[in-house]
N, C-alpha and C. Protein backbone atom coordinates (compact mmCIF):
# COMPACT_ATOMS: atom_id res chain seq x y z
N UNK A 1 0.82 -1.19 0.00
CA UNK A 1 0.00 0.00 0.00
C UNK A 1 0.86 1.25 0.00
N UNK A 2 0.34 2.21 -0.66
CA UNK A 2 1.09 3.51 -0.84
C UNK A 2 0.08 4.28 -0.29
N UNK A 3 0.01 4.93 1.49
CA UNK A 3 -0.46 5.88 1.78
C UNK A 3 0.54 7.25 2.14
N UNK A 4 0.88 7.36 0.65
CA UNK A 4 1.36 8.81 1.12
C UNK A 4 0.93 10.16 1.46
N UNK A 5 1.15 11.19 2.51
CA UNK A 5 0.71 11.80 2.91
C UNK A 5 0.93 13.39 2.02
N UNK A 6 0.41 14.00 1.45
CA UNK A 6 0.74 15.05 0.63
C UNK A 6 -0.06 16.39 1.23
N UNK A 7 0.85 17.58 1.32
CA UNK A 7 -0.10 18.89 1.47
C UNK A 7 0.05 19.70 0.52
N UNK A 8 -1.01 19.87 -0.33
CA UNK A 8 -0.29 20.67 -1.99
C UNK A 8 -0.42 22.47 -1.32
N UNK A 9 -1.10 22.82 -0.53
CA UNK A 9 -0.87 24.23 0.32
C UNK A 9 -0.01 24.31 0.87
N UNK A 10 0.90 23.30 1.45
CA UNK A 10 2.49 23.68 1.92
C UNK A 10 3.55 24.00 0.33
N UNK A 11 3.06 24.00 -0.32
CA UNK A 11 3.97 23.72 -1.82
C UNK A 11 3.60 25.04 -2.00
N UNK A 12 2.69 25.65 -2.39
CA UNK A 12 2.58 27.18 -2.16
C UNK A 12 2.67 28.63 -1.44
N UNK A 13 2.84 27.31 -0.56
CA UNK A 13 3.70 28.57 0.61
C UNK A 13 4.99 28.57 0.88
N UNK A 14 5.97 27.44 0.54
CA UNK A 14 7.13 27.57 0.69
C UNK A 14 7.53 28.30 -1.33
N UNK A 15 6.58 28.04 -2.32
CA UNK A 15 6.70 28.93 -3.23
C UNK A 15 6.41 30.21 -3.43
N UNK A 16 5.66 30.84 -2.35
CA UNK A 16 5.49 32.26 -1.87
C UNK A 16 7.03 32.52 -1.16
N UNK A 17 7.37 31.78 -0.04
CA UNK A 17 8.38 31.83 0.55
C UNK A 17 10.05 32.72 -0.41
N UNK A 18 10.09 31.36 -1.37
CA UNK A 18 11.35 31.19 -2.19
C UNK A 18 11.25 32.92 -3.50
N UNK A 19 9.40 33.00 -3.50
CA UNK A 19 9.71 34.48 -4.28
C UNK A 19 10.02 35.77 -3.81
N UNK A 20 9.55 35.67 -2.44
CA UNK A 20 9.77 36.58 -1.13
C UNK A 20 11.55 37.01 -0.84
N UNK A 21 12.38 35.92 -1.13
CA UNK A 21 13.37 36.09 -1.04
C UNK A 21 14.16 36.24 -2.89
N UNK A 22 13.41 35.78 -3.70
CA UNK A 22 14.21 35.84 -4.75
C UNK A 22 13.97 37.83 -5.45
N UNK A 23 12.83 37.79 -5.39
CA UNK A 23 12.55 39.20 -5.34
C UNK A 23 13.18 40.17 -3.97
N UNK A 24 13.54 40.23 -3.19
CA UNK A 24 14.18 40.53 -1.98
C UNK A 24 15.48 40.86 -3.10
N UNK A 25 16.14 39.88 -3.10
CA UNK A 25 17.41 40.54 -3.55
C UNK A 25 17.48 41.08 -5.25
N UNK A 26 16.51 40.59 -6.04
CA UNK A 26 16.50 41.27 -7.56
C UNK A 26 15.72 42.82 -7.11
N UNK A 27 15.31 43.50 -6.19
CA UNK A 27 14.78 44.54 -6.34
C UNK A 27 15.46 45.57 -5.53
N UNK A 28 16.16 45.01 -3.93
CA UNK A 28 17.32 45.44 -3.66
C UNK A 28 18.68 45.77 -4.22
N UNK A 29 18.57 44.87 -5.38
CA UNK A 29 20.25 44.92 -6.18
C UNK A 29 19.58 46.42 -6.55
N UNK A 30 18.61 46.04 -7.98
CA UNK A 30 18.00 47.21 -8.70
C UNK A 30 17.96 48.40 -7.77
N UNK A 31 17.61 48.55 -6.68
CA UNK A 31 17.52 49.65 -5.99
C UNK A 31 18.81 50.48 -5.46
N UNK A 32 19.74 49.14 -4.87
CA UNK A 32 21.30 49.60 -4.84
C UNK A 32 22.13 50.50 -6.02
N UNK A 33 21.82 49.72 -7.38
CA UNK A 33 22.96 50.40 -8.71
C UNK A 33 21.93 51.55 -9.11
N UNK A 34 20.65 51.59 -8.79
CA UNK A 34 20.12 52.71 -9.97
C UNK A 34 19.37 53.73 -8.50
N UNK A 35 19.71 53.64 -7.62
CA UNK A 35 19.13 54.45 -6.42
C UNK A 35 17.71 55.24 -6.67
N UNK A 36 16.71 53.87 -6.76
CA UNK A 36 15.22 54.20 -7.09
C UNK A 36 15.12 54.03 -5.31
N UNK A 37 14.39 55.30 -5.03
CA UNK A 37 13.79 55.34 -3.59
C UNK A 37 12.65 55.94 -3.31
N UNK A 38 11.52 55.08 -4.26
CA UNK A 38 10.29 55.58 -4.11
C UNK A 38 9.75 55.31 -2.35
N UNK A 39 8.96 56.04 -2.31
CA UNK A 39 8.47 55.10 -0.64
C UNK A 39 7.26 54.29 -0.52
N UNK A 40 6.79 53.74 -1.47
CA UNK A 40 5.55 52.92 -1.93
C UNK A 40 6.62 51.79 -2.09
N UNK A 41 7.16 51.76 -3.09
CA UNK A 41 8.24 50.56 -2.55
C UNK A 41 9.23 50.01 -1.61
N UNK A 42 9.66 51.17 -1.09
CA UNK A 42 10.50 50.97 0.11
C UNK A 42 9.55 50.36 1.15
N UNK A 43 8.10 50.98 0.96
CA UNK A 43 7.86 49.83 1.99
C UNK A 43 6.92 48.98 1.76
N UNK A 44 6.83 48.26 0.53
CA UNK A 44 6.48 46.73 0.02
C UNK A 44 7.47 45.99 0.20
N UNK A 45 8.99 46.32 -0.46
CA UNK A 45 10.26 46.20 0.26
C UNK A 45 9.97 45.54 1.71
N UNK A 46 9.98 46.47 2.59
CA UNK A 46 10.43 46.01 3.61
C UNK A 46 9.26 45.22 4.41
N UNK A 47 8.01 45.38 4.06
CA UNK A 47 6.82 44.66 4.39
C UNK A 47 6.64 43.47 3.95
N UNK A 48 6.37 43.10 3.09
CA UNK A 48 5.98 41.82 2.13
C UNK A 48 7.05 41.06 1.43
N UNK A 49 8.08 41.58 0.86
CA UNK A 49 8.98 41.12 0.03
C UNK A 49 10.16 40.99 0.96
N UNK A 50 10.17 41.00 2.38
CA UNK A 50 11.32 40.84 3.12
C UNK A 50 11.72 39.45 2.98
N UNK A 51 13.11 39.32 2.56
CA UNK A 51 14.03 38.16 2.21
C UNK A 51 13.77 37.21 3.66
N UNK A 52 14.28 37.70 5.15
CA UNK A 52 13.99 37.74 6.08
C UNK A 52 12.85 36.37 6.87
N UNK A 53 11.67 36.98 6.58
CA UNK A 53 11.06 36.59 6.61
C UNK A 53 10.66 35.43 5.94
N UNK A 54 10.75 35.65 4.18
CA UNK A 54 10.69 34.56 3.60
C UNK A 54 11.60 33.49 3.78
N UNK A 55 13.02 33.02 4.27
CA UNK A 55 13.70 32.27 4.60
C UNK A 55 13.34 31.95 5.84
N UNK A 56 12.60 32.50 6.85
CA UNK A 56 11.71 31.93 7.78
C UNK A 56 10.83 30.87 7.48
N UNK A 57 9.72 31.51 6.75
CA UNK A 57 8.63 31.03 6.23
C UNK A 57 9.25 29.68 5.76
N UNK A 58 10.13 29.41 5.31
CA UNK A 58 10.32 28.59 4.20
C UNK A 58 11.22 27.49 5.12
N UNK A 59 11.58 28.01 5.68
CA UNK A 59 12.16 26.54 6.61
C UNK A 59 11.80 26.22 7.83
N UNK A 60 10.52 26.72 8.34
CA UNK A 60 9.27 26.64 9.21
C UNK A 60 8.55 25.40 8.39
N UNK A 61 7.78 25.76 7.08
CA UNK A 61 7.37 24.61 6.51
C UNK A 61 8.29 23.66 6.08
N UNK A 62 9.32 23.48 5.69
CA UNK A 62 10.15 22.97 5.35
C UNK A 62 10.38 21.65 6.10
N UNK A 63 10.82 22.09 7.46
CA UNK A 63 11.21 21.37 8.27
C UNK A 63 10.09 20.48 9.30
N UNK A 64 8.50 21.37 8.96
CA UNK A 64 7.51 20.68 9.54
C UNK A 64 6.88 19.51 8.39
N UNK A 65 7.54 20.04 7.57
CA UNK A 65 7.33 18.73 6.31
C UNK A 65 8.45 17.71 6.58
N UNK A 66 9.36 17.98 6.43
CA UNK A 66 10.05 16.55 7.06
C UNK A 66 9.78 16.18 8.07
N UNK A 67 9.78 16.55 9.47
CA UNK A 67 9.77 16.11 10.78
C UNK A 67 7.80 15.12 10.09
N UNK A 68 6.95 15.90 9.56
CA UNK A 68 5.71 15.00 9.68
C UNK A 68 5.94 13.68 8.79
N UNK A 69 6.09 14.13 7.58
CA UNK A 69 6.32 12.84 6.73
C UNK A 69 7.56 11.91 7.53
């Protein structure tokens, strides 16, 4: 028998996670070389798109996915 256990909503949140941080640093670079300092982005930046956080997020589920399976 194959009862494997699957959560396809952990797969979307550690893929929210991984864009949280991949955007984190492609919009920080961009912001570093061309010194765009709107403040609508500075603080989506630092709210939502925090790298931070998303490397949280992401090995919170991560690791509650291994430890369950």
């Amino acid at each position: 028998m194959n009862n494997k256990i699957y959560f396809p909503n952990f797969d979307g949140l550690r893929t929210i996670a991984c864009l949280m941080v991949f955007f984190w640093h492609a919009l920080q670079l961009g912001h570093l070389s061309t010194g765009f300092s709107a403040p609508f982005f500075q603080n989506l930046l630092v709210t939502f798109l925090n790298g931070k956080n998303g490397v949280s997020i992401f090995v919170v589920v991560s690791g509650l996915l291994i430890t369950w399976l």
